[in-house]
C-alpha atoms as a PDB file:
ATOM      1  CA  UNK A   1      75.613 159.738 172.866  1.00  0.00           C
ATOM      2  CA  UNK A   2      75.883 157.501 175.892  1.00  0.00           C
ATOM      3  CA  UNK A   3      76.613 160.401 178.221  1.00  0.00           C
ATOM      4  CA  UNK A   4      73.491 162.461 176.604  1.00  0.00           C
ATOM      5  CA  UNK A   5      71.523 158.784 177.335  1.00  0.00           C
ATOM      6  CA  UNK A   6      73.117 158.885 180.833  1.00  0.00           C
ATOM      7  CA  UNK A   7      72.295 162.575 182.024  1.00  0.00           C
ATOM      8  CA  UNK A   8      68.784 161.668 180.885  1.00  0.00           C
ATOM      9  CA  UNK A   9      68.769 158.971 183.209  1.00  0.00           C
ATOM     10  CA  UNK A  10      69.694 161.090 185.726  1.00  0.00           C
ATOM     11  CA  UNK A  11      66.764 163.625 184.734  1.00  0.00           C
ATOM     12  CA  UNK A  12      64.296 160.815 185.020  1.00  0.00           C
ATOM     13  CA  UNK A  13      64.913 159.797 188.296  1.00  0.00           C
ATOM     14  CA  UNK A  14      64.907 163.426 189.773  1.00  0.00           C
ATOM     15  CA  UNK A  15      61.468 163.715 188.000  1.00  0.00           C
ATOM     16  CA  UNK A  16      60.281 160.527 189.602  1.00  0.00           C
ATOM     17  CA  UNK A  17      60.963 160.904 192.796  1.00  0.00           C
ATOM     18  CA  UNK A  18      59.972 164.393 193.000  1.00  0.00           C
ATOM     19  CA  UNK A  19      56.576 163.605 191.266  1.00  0.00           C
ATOM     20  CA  UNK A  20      55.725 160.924 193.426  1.00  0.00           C
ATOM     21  CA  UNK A  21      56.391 162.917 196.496  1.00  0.00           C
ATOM     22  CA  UNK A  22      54.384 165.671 195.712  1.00  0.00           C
ATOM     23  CA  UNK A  23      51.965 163.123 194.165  1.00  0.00           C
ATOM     24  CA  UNK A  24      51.265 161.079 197.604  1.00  0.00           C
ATOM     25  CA  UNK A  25      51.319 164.336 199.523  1.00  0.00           C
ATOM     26  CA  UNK A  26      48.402 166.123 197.664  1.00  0.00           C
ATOM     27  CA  UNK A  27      46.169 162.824 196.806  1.00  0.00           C
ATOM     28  CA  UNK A  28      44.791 162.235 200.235  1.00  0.00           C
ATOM     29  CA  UNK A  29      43.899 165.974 200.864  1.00  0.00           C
ATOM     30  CA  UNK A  30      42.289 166.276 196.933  1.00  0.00           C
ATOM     31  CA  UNK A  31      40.738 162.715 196.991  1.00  0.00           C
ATOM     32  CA  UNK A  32      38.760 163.270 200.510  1.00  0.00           C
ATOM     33  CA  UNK A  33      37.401 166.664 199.593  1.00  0.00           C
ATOM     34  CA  UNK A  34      36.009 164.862 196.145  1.00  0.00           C
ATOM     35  CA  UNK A  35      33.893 162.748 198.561  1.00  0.00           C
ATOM     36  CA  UNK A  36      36.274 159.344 197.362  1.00  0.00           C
ATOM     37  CA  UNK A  37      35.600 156.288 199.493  1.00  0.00           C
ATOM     38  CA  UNK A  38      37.919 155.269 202.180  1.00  0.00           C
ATOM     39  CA  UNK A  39      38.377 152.030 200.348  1.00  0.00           C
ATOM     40  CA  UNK A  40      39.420 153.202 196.909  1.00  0.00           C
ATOM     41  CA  UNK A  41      41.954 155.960 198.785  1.00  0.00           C
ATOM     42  CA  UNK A  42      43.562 152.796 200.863  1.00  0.00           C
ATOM     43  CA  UNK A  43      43.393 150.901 197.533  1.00  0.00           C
ATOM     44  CA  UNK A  44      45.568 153.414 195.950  1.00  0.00           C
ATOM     45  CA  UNK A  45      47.302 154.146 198.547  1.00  0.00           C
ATOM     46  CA  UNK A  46      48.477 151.010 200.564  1.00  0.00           C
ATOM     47  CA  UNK A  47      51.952 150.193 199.678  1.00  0.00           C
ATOM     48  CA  UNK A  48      51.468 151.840 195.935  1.00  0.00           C
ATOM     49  CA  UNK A  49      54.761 152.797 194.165  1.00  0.00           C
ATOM     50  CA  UNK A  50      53.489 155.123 191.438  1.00  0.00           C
ATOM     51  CA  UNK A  51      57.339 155.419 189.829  1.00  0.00           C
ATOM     52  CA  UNK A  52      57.476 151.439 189.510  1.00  0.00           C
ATOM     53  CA  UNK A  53      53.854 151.069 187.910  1.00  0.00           C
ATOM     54  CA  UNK A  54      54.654 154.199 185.486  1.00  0.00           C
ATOM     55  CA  UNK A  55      57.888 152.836 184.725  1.00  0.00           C
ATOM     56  CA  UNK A  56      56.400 149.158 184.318  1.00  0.00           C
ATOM     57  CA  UNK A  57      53.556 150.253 182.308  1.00  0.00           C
ATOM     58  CA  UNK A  58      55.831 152.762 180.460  1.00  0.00           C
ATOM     59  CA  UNK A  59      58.480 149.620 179.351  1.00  0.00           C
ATOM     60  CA  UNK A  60      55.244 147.472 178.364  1.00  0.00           C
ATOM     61  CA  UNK A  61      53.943 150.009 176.211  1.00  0.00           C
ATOM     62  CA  UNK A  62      57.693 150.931 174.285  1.00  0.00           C
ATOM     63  CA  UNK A  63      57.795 147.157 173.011  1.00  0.00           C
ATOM     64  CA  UNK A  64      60.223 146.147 176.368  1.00  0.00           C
ATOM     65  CA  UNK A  65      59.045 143.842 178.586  1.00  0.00           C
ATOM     66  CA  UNK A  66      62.735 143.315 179.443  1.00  0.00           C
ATOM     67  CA  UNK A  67      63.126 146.403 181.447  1.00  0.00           C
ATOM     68  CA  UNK A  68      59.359 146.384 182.890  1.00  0.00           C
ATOM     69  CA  UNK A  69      60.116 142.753 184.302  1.00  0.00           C
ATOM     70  CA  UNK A  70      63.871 143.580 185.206  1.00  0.00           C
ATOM     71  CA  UNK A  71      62.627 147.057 187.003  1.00  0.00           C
ATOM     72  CA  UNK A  72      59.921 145.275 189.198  1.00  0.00           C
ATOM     73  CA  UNK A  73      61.803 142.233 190.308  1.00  0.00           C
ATOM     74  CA  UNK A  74      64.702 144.516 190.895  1.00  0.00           C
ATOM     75  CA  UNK A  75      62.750 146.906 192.799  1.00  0.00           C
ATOM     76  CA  UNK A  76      61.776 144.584 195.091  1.00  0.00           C
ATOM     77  CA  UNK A  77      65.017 143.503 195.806  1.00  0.00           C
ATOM     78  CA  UNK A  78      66.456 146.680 196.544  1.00  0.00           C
ATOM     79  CA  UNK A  79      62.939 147.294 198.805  1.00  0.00           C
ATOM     80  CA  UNK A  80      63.950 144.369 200.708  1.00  0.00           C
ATOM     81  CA  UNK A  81      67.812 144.530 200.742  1.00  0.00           C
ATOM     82  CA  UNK A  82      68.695 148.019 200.713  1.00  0.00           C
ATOM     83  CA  UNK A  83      66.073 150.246 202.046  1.00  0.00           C
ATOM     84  CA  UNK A  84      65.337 147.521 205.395  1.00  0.00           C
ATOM     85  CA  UNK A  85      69.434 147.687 205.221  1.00  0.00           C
ATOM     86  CA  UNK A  86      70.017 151.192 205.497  1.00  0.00           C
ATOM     87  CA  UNK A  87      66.974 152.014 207.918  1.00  0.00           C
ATOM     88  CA  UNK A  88      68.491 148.634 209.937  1.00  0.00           C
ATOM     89  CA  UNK A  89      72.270 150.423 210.232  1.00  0.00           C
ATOM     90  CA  UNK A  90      70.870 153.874 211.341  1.00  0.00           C
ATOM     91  CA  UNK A  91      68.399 152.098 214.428  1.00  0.00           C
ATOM     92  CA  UNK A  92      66.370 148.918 214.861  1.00  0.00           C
ATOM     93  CA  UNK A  93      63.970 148.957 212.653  1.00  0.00           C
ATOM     94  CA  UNK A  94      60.625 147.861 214.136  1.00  0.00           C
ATOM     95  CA  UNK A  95      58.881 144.303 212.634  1.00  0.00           C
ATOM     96  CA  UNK A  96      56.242 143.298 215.140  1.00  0.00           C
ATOM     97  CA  UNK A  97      52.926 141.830 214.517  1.00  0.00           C
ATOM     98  CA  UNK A  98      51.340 144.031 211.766  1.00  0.00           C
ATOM     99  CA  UNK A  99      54.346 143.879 209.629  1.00  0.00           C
ATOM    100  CA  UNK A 100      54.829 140.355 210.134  1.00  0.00           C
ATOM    101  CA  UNK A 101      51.598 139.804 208.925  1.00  0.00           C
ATOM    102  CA  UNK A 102      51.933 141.814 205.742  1.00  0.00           C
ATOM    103  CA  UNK A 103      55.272 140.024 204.857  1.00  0.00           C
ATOM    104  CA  UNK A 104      53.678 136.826 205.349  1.00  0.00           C
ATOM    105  CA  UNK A 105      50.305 137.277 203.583  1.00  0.00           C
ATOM    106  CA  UNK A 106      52.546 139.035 200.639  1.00  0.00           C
ATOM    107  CA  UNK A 107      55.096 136.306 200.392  1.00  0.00           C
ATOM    108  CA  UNK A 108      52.863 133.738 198.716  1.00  0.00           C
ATOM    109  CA  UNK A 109      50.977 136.205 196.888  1.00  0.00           C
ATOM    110  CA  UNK A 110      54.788 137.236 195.112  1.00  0.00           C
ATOM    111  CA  UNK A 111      55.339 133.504 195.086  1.00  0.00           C
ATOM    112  CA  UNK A 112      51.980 133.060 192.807  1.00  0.00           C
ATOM    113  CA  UNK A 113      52.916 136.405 190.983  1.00  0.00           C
ATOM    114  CA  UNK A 114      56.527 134.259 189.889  1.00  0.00           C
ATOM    115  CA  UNK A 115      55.059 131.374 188.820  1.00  0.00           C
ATOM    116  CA  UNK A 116      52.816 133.223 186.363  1.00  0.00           C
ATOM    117  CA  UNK A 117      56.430 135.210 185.160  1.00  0.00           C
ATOM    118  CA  UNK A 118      58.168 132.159 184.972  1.00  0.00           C
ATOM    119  CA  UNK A 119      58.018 131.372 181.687  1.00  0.00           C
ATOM    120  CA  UNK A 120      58.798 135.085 180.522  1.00  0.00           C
ATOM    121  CA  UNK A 121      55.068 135.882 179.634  1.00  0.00           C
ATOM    122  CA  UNK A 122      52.075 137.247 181.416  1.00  0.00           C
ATOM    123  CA  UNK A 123      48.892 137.778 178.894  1.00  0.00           C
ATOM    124  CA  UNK A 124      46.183 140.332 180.011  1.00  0.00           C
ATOM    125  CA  UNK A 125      43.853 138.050 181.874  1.00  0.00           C
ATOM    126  CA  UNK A 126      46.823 137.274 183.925  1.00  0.00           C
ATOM    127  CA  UNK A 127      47.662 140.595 184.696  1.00  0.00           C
ATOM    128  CA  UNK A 128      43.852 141.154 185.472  1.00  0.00           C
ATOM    129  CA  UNK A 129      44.380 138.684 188.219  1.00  0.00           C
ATOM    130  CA  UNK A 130      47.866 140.187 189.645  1.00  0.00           C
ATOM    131  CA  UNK A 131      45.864 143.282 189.779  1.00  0.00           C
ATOM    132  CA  UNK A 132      42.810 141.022 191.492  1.00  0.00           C
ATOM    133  CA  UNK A 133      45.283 139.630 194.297  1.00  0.00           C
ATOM    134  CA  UNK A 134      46.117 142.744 195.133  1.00  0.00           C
ATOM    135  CA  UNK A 135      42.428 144.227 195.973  1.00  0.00           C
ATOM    136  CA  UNK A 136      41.842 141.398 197.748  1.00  0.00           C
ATOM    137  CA  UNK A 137      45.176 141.690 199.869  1.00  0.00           C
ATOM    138  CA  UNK A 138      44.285 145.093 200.902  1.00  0.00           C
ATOM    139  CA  UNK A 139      40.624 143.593 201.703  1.00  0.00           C
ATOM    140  CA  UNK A 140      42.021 141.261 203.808  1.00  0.00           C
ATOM    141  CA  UNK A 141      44.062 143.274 205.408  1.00  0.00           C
ATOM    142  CA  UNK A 142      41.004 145.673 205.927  1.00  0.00           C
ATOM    143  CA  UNK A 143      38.715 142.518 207.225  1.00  0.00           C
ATOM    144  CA  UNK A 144      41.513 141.604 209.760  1.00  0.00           C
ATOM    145  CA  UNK A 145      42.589 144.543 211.315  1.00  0.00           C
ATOM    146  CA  UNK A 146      38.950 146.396 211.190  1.00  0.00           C
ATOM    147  CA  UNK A 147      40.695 149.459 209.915  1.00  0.00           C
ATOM    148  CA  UNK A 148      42.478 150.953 206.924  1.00  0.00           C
ATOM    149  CA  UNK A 149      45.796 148.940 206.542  1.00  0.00           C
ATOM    150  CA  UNK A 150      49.104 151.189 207.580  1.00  0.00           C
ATOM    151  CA  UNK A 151      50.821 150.890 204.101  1.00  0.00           C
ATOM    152  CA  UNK A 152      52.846 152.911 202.340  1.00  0.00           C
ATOM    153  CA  UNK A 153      51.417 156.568 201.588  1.00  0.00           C
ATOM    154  CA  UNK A 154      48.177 155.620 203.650  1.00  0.00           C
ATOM    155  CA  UNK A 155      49.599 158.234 206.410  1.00  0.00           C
ATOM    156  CA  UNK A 156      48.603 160.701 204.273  1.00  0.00           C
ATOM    157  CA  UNK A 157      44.955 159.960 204.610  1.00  0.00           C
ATOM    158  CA  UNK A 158      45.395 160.500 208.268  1.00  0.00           C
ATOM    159  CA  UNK A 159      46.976 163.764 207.959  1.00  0.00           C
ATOM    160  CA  UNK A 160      44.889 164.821 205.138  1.00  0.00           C
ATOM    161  CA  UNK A 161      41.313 164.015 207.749  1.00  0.00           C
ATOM    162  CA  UNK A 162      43.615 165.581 210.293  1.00  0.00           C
ATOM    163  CA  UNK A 163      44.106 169.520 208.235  1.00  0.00           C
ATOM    164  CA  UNK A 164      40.904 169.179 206.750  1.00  0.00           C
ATOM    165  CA  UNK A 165      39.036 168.608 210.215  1.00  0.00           C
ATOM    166  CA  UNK A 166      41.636 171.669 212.024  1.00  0.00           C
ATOM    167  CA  UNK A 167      40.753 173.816 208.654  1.00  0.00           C
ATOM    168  CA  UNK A 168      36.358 173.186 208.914  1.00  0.00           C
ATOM    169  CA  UNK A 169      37.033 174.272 212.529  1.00  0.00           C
ATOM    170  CA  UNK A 170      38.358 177.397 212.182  1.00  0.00           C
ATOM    171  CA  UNK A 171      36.138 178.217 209.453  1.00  0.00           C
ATOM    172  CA  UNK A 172      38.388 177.677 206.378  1.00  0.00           C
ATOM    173  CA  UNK A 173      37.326 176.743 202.905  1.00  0.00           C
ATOM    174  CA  UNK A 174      39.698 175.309 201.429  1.00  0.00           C
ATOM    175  CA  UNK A 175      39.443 175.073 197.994  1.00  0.00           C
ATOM    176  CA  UNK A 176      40.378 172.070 196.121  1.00  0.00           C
ATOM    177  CA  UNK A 177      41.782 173.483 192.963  1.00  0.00           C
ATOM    178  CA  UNK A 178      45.329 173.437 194.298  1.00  0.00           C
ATOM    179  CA  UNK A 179      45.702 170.097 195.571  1.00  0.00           C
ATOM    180  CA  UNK A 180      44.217 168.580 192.072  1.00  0.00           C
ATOM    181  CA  UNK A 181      46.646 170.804 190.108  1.00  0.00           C
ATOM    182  CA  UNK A 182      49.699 169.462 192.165  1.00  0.00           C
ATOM    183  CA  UNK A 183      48.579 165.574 192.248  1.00  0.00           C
ATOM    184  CA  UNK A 184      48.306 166.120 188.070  1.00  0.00           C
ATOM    185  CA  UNK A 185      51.910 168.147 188.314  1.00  0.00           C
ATOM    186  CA  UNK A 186      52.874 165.012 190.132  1.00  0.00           C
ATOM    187  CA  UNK A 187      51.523 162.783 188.158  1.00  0.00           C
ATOM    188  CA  UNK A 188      52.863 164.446 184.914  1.00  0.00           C
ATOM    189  CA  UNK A 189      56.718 164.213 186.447  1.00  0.00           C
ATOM    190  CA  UNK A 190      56.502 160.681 187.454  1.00  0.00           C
ATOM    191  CA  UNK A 191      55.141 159.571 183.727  1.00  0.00           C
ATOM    192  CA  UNK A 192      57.876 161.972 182.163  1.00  0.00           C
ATOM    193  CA  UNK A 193      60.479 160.626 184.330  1.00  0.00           C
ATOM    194  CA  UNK A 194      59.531 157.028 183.370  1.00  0.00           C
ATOM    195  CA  UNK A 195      59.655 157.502 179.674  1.00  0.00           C
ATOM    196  CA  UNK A 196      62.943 159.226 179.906  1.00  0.00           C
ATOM    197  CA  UNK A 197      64.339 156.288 182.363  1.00  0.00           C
ATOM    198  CA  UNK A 198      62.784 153.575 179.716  1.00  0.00           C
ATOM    199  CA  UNK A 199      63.708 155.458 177.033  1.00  0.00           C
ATOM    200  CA  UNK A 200      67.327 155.588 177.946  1.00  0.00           C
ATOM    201  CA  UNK A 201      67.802 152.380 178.873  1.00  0.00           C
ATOM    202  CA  UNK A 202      66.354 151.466 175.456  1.00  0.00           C
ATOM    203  CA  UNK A 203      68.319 153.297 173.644  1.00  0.00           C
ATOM    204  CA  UNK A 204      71.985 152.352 175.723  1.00  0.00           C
ATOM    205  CA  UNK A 205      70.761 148.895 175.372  1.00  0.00           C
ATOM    206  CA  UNK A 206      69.377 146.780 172.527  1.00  0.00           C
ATOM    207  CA  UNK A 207      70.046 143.188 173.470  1.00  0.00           C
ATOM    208  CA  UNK A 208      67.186 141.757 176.066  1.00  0.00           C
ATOM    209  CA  UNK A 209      69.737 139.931 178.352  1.00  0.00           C
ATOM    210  CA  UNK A 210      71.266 143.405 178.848  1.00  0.00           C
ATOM    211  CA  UNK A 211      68.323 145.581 178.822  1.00  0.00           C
ATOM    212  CA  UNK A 212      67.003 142.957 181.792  1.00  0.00           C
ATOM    213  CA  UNK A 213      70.191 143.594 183.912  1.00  0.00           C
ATOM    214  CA  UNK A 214      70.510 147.052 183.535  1.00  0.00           C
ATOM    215  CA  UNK A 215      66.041 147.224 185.003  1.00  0.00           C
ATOM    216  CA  UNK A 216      67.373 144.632 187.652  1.00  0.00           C
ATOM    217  CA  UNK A 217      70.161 146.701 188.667  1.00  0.00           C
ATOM    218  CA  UNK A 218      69.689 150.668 187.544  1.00  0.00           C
ATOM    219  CA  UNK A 219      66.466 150.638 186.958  1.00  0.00           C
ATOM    220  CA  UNK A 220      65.595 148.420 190.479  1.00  0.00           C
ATOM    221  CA  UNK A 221      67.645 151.010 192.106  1.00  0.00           C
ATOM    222  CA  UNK A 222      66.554 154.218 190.747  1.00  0.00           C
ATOM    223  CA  UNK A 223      62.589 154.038 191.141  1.00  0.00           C
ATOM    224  CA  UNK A 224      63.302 152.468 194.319  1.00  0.00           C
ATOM    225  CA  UNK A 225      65.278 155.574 195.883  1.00  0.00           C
ATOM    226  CA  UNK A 226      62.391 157.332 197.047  1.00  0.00           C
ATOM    227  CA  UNK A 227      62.097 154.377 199.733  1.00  0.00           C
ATOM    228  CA  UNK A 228      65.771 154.274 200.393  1.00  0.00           C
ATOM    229  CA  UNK A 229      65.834 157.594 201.736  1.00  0.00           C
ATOM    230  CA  UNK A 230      62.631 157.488 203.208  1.00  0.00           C
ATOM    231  CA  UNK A 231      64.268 154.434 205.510  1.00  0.00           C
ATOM    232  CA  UNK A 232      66.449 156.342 206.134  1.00  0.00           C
ATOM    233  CA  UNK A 233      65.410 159.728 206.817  1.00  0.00           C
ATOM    234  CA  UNK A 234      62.509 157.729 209.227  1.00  0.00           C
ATOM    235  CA  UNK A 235      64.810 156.103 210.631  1.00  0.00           C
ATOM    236  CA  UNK A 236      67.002 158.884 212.018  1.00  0.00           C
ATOM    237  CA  UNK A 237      63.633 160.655 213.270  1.00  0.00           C
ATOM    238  CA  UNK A 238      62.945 157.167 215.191  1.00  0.00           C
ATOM    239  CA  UNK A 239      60.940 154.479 213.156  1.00  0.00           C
ATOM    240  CA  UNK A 240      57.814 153.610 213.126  1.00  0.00           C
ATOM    241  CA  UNK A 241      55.701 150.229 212.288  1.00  0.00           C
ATOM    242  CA  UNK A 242      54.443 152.067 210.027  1.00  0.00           C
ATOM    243  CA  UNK A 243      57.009 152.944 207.894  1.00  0.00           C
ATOM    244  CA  UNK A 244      58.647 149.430 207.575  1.00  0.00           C
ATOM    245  CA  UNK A 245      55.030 148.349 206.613  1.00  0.00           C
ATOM    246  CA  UNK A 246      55.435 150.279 203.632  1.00  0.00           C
ATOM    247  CA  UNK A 247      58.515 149.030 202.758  1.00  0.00           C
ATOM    248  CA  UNK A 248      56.995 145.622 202.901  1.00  0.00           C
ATOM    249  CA  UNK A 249      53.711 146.391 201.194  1.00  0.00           C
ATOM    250  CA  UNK A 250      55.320 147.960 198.249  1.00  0.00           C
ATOM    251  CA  UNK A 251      56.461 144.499 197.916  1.00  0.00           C
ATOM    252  CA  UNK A 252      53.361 142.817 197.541  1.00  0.00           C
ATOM    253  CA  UNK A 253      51.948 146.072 195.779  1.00  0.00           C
ATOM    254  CA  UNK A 254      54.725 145.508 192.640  1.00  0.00           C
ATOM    255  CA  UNK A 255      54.399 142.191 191.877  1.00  0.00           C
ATOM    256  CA  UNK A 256      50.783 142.355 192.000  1.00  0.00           C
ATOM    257  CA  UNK A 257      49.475 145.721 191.003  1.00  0.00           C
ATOM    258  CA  UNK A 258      52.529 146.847 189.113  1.00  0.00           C
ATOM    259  CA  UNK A 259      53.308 143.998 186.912  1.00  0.00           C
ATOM    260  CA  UNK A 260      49.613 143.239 186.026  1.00  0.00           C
ATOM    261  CA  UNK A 261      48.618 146.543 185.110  1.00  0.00           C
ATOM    262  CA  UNK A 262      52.136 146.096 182.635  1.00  0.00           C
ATOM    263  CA  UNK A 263      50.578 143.475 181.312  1.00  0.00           C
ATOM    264  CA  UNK A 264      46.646 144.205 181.205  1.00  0.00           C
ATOM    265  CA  UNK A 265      48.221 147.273 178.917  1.00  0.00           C
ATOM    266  CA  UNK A 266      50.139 145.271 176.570  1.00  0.00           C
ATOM    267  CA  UNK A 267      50.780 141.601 177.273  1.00  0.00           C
ATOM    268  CA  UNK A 268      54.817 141.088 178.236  1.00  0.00           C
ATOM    269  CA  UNK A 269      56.894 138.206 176.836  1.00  0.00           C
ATOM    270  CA  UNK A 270      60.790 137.897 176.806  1.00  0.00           C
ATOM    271  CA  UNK A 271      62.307 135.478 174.468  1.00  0.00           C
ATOM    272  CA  UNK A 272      64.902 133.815 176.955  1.00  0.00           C
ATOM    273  CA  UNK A 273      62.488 132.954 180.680  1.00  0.00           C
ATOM    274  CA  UNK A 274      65.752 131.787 181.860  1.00  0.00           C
ATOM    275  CA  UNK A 275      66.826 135.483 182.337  1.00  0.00           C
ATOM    276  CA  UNK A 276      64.238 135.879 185.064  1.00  0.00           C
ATOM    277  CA  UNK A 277      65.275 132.837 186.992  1.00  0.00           C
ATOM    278  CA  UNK A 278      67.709 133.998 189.037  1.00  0.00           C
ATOM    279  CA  UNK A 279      66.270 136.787 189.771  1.00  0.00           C
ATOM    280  CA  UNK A 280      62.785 135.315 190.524  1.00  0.00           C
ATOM    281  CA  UNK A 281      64.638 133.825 193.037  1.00  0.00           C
ATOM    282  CA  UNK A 282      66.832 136.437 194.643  1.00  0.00           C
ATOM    283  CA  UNK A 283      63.720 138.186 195.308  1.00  0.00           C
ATOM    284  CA  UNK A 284      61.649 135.881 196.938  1.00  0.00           C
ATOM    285  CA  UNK A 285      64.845 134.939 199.075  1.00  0.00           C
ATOM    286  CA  UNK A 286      65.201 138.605 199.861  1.00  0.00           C
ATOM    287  CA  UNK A 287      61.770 138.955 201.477  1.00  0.00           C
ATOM    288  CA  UNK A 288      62.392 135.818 203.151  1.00  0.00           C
ATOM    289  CA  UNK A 289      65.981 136.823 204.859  1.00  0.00           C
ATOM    290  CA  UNK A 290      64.395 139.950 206.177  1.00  0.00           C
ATOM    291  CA  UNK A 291      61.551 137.795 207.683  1.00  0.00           C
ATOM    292  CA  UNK A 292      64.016 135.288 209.061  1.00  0.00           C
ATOM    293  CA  UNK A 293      66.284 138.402 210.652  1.00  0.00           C
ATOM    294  CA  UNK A 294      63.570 139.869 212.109  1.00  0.00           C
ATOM    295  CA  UNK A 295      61.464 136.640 213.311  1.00  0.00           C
ATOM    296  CA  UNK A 296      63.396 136.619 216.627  1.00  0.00           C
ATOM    297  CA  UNK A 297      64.070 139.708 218.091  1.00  0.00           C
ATOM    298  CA  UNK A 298      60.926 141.309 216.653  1.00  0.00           C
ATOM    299  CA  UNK A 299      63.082 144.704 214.884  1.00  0.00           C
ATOM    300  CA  UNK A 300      65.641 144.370 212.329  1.00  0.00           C
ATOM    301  CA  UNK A 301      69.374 145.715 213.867  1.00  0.00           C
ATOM    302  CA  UNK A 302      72.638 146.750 212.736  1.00  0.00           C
ATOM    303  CA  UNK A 303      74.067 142.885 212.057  1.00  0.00           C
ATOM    304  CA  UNK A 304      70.644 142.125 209.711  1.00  0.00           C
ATOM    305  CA  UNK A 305      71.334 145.643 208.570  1.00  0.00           C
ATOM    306  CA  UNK A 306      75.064 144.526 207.277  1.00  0.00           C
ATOM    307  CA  UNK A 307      74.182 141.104 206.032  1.00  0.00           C
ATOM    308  CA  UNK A 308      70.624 142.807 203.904  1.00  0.00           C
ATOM    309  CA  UNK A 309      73.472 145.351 202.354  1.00  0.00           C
ATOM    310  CA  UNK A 310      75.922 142.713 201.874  1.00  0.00           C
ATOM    311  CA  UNK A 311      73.426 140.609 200.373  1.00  0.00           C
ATOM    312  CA  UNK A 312      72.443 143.024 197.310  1.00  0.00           C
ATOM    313  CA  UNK A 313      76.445 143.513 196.960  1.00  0.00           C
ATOM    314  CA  UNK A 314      76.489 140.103 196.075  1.00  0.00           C
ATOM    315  CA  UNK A 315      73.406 140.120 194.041  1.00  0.00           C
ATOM    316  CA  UNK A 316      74.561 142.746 191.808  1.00  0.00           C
ATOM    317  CA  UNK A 317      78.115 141.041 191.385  1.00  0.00           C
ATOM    318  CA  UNK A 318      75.924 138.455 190.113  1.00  0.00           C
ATOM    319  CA  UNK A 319      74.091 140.341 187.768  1.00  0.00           C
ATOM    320  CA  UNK A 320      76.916 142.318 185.855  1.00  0.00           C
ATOM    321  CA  UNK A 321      79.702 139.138 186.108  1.00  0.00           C
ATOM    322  CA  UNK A 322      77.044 135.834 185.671  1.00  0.00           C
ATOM    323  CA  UNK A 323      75.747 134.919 182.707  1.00  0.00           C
ATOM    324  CA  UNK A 324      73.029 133.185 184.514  1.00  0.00           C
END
């Protein structure tokens, strides 16, 4: 039954990361036609991870809070470790200004987000505020920089402005019907994905110390993928500022957005805090070595590339062989 538990798994992360391709890609183009502000689109946009906050929402709802907390600290960790990694081995991967500036803003948001986790709970008015930090992250952002901020799938809003303008032009009327259907396609695959991942887990595991390793380590891995190979594929075409930015803001965007709209659904508690410790900590440090690799030389390079991979080697040792 394990196996039939494991192919599942397997199913559900296929579904997620195709859904929230085709999710991102449509949005823009269906969102700007419906006349949707610039400031809600950025909003949902900027740095947003749609697999982690279906799969966080998904574990709160099942009874898990576990898996929800163990997928979005572990998520961030592989953000941070092995998606910066990977994009660092292929070419330097750029961190100037902008990106320095999301870190750093995010950083003691994520710090405020832990203390809140600490003690293995977060009620709903807590999770209202994780959800509150974030809007006003992207705000500040906005207020800064005088323009939309360059997170995550906000490209698409660009290229969506971009076909739509080329398209009025040539005297094209695009209809909308298309792009709606896909983003609900989309949407559909990333919430059937996440109940299958949850539901797995649940089911392979019924003890919470184990159901917390396996979101910090499969879990953490598997809705984080999409990134991965986005650092990677980028990468290889020549990196942008852009791209690491959205490495960094899904950061911020998970332990803010993602874990309090978890817990605005259905309050999370874990009976044994002490599980999330380590953890806590792992990812705040991770965030923190990529800032301190990159603080110098202004790009992350081959030797912070090895050290961010050999850093989640060790972190997953820890995880499977502690009992922390």
């Amino acid at each position: 039954m394990v196996i039939v538990w494991g192919v599942l798994i397997l199913v559900g992360v296929g579904l997620i990361v195709w859904g929230s391709e085709t999710f991102a890609e449509h949005l823009g183009a269906a969102a700007i036609r419906l006349g949707v502000s610039s400031f809600a689109l950025a909003l949902l946009l900027a740095g947003a991870e749609p697999e982690e906050l279906a799969t966080g929402v998904t574990a709160s709802l099942r009874g898990v809070p576990a898996i929800a907390f163990g997928d979005l600290i572990g998520a961030n960790i592989t953000i941070c470790l092995v998606a910066l990694g990977v994009g660092a081995l292929v070419t330097p991967l750029p961190f100037g200004r902008r990106v320095m500036r999301y870190a750093l803003f995010g950083l003691p948001m994520s710090i405020i987000a832990s203390g809140l986790i600490w003690d293995g709970k977060v009620n709903r008015w807590q999770g209202l505020l994780l959800v509150s930090m974030y809007i006003l992250y992207i705000a500040v952002i906005w207020w800064v920089e005088r323009q939309p901020p360059s997170l995550g799938e906000t490209k698409e809003l660009t290229e969506a402005h971009e076909k739509l303008d080329k398209q009025q032009a040539q005297g094209i009327n695009h209809r909308i019907g298309k792009d709606l259907l896909l983003v609900l396609v989309g949407l559909a695959a990333i919430v059937i994905g996440s109940v299958l991942l949850v539901e797995s887990v649940r089911q392979i595991a019924q003890v919470e110390e184990t159901q917390t390793k396996l979101g910090l380590t499969l879990l953490g891995f598997a809705t984080s993928f999409e990134l991965i190979t986005l650092a990677w594929s980028m990468a290889r075409r020549g990196a942008t500022e852009a791209t690491v930015a959205g490495v960094v803001g899904s950061f911020t965007y998970n332990m803010t957005m993602g874990l309090g709209t978890a817990a605005f659904v259905r309050p999370l508690r874990i009976l044994d805090a002490q599980l999330l410790h380590f953890p806590i900590l792992v990812m705040l440090a991770s965030l923190t070595l990529a800032i301190a690799l990159a603080w110098k030389q202004g790009y992350l390079g081959k030797t912070a590339g090895k050290i961010l991979i050999a850093a989640y080697l060790l972190f997953i040792f820890a995880c499977l062989n502690l009992n922390y």
